[in-house]
N, C-alpha and C. Protein backbone atom coordinates (compact mmCIF):
# COMPACT_ATOMS: atom_id res chain seq x y z
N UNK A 1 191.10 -7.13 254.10
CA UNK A 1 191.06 -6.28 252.95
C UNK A 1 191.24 -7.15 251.71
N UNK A 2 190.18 -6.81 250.82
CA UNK A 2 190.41 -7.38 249.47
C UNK A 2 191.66 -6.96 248.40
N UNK A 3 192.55 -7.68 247.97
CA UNK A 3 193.10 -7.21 247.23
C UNK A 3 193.27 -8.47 245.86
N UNK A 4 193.56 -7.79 244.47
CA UNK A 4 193.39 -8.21 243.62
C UNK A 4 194.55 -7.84 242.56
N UNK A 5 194.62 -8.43 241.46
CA UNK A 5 195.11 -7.62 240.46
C UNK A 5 194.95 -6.37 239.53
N UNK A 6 193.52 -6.32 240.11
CA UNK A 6 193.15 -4.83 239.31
C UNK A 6 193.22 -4.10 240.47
N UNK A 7 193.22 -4.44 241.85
CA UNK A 7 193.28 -3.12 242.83
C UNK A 7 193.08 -3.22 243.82
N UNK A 8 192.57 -2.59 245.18
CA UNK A 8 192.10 -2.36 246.17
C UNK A 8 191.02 -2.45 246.56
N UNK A 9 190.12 -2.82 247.41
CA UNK A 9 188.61 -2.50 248.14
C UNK A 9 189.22 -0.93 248.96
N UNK A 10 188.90 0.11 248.72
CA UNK A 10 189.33 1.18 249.28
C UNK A 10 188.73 1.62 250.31
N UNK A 11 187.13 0.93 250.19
CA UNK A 11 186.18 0.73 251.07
C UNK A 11 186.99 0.31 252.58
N UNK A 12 187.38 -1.07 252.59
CA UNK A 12 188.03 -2.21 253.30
C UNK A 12 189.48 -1.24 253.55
N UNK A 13 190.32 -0.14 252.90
CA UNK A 13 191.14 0.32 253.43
C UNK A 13 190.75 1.57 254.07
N UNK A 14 189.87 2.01 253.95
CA UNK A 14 189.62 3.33 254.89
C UNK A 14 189.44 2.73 256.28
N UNK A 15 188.48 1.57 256.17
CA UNK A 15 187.91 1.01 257.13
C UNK A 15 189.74 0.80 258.34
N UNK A 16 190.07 0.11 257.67
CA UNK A 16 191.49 -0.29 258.37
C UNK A 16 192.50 0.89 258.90
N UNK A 17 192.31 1.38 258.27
CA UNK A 17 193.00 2.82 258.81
C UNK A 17 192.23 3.43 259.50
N UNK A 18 190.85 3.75 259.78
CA UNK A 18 190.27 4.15 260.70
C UNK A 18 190.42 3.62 261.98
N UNK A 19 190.66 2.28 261.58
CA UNK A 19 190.91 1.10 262.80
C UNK A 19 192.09 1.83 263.44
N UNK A 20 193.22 1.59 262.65
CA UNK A 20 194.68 2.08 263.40
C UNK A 20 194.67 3.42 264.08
N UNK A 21 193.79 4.03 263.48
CA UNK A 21 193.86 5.75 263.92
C UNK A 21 193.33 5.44 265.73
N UNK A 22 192.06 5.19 265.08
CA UNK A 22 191.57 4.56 266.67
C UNK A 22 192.69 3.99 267.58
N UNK A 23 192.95 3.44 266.94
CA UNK A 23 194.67 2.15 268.33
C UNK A 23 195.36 3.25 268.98
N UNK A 24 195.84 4.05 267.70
CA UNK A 24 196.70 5.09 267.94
C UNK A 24 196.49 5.78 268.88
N UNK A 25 194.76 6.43 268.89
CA UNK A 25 194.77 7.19 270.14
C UNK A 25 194.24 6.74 270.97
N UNK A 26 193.66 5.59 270.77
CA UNK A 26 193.89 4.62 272.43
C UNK A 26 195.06 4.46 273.03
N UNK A 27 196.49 4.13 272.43
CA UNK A 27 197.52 3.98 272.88
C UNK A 27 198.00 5.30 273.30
N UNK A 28 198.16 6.33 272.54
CA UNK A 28 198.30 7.78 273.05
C UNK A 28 197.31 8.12 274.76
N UNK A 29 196.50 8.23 274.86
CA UNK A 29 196.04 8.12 276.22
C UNK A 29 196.36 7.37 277.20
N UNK A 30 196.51 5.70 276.55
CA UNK A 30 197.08 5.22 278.12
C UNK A 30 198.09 5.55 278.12
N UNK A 31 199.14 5.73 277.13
CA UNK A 31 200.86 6.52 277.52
C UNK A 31 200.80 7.69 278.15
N UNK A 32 199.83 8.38 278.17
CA UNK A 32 199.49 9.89 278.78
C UNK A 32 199.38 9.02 280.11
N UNK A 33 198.22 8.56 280.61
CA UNK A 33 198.40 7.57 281.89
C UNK A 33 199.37 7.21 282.68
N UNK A 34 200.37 6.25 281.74
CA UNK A 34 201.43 5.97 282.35
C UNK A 34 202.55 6.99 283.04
N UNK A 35 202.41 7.80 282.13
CA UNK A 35 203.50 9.04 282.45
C UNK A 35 203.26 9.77 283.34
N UNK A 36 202.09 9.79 283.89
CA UNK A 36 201.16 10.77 284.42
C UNK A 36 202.18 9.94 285.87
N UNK A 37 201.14 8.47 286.16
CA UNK A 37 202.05 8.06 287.40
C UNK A 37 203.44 7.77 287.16
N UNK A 38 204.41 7.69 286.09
CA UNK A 38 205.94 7.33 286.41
C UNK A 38 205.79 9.21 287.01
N UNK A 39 205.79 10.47 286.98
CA UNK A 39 205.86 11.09 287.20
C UNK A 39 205.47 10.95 288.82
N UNK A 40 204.31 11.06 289.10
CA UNK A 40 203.75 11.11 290.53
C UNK A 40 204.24 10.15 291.08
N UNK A 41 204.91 9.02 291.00
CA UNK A 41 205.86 8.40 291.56
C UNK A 41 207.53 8.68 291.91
N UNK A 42 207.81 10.42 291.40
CA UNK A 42 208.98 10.66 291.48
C UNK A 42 210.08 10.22 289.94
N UNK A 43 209.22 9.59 289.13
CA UNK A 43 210.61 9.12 288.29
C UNK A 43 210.37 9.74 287.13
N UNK A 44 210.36 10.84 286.66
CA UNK A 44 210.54 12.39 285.66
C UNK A 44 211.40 11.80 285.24
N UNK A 45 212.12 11.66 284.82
CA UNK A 45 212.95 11.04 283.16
C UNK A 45 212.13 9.56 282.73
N UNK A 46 211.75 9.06 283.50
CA UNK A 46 210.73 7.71 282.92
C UNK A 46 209.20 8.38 282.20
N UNK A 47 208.75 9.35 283.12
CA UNK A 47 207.64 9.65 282.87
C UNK A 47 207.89 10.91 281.47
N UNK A 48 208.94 11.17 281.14
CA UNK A 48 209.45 12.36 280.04
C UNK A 48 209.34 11.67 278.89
N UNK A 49 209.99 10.00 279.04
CA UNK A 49 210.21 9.34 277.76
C UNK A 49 209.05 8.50 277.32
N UNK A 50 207.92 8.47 278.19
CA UNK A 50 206.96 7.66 278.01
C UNK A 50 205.71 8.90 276.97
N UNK A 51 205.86 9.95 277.80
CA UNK A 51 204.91 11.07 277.35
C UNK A 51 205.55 11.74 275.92
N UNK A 52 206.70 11.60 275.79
CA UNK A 52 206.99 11.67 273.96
C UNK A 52 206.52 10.38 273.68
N UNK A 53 206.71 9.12 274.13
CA UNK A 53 205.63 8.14 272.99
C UNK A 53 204.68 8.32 272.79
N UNK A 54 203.96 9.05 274.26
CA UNK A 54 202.46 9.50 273.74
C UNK A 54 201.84 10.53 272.64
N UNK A 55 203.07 11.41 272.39
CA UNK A 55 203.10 12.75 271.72
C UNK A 55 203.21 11.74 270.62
N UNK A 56 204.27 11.25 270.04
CA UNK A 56 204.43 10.35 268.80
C UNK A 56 203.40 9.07 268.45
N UNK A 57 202.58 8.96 269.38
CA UNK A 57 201.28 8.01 269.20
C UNK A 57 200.51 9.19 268.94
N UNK A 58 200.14 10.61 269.28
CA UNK A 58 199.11 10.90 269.08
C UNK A 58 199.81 11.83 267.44
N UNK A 59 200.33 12.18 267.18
CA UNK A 59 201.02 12.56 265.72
C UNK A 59 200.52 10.94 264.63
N UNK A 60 200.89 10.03 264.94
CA UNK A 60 200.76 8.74 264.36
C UNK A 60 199.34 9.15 264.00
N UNK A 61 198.43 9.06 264.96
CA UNK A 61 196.82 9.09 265.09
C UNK A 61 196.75 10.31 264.02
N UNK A 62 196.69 11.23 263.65
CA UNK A 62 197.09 12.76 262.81
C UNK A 62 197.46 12.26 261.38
N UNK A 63 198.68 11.53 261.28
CA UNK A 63 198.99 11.19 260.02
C UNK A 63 198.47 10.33 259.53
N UNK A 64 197.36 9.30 260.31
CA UNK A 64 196.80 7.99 259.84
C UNK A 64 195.27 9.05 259.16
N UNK A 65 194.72 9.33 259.90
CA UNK A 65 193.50 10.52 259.53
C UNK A 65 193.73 11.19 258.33
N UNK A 66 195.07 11.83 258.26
CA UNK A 66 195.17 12.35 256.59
C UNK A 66 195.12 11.69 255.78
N UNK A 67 195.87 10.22 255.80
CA UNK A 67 195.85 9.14 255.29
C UNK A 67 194.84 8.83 254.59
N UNK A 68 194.07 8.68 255.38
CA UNK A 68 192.20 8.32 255.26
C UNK A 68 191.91 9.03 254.48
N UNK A 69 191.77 10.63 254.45
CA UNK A 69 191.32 11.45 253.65
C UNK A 69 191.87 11.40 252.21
N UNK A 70 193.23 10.90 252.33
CA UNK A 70 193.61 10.69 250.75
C UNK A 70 193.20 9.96 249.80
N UNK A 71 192.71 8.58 250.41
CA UNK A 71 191.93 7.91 249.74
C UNK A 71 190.65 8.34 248.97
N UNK A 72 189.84 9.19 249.51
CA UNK A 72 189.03 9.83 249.15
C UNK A 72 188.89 10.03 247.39
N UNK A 73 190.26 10.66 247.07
CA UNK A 73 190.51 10.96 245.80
C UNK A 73 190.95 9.69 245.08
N UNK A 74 191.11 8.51 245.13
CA UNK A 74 191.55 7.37 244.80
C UNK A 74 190.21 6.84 244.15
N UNK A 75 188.71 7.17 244.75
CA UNK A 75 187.46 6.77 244.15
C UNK A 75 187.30 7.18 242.83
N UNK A 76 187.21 6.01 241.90
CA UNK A 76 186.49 6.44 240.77
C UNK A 76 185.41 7.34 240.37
N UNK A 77 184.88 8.38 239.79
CA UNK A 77 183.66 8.65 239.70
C UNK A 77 182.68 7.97 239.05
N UNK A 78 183.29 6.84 238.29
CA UNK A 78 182.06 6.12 237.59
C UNK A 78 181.14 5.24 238.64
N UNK A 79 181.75 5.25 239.48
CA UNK A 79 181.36 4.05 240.42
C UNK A 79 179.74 4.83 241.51
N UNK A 80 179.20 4.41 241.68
CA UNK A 80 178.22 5.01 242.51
C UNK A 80 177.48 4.57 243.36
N UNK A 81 178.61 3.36 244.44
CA UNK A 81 178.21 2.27 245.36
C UNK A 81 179.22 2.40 246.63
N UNK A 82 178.91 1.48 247.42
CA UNK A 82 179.50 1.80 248.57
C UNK A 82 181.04 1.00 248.06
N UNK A 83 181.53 0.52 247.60
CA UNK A 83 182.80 -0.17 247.21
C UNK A 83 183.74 -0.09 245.64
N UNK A 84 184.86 0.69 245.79
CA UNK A 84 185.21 0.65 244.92
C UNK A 84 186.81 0.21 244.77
N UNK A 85 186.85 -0.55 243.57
CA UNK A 85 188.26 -1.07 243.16
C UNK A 85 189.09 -0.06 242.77
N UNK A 86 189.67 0.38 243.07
CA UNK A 86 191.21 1.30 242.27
C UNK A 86 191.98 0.70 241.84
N UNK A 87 192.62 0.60 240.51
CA UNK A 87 194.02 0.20 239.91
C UNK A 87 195.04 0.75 240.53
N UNK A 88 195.84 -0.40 241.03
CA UNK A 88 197.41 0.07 242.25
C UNK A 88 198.63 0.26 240.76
């Protein structure tokens, strides 16, 4: 990500947060996974505490997405290209 004294590539930060959102619910699924077998292996309090990380990975994934959308309003309207600087 570009950053400067006048601002941001907001472009380059959506992009990055789209990234994380993605991780997020990649990681949310395989924790669903894991829990799935600590469970079918008998061990229900392993598989309880793994499947709230997954719940709190997939909330993460939720709040990174709004995230994204906030930027939205951060675009200049003068600008009328795929990249724009915002003053931080």
């Amino acid at each position: 990500m570009q950053m400067c004294s006048t601002g941001i590539n907001t472009a380059d930060y959506k992009l990055v947060l789209h990234q994380q959102e993605e991780l997020a619910k990649h990681l949310a699924k395989n924790l669903k996974q894991w829990s799935d077998l600590a469970t079918m292996m008998g061990q229900a309090e392993l598989g309880e505490r793994i499947s709230e990380a997954s719940t709190k990975a997939t909330e993460a994934a939720e709040s990174i997405h709004g995230a994204a959308h906030e930027i939205d309003h951060l675009h200049d309207d003068d600008h009328d290209h795929g990249v724009t600087v915002t003053k931080v």
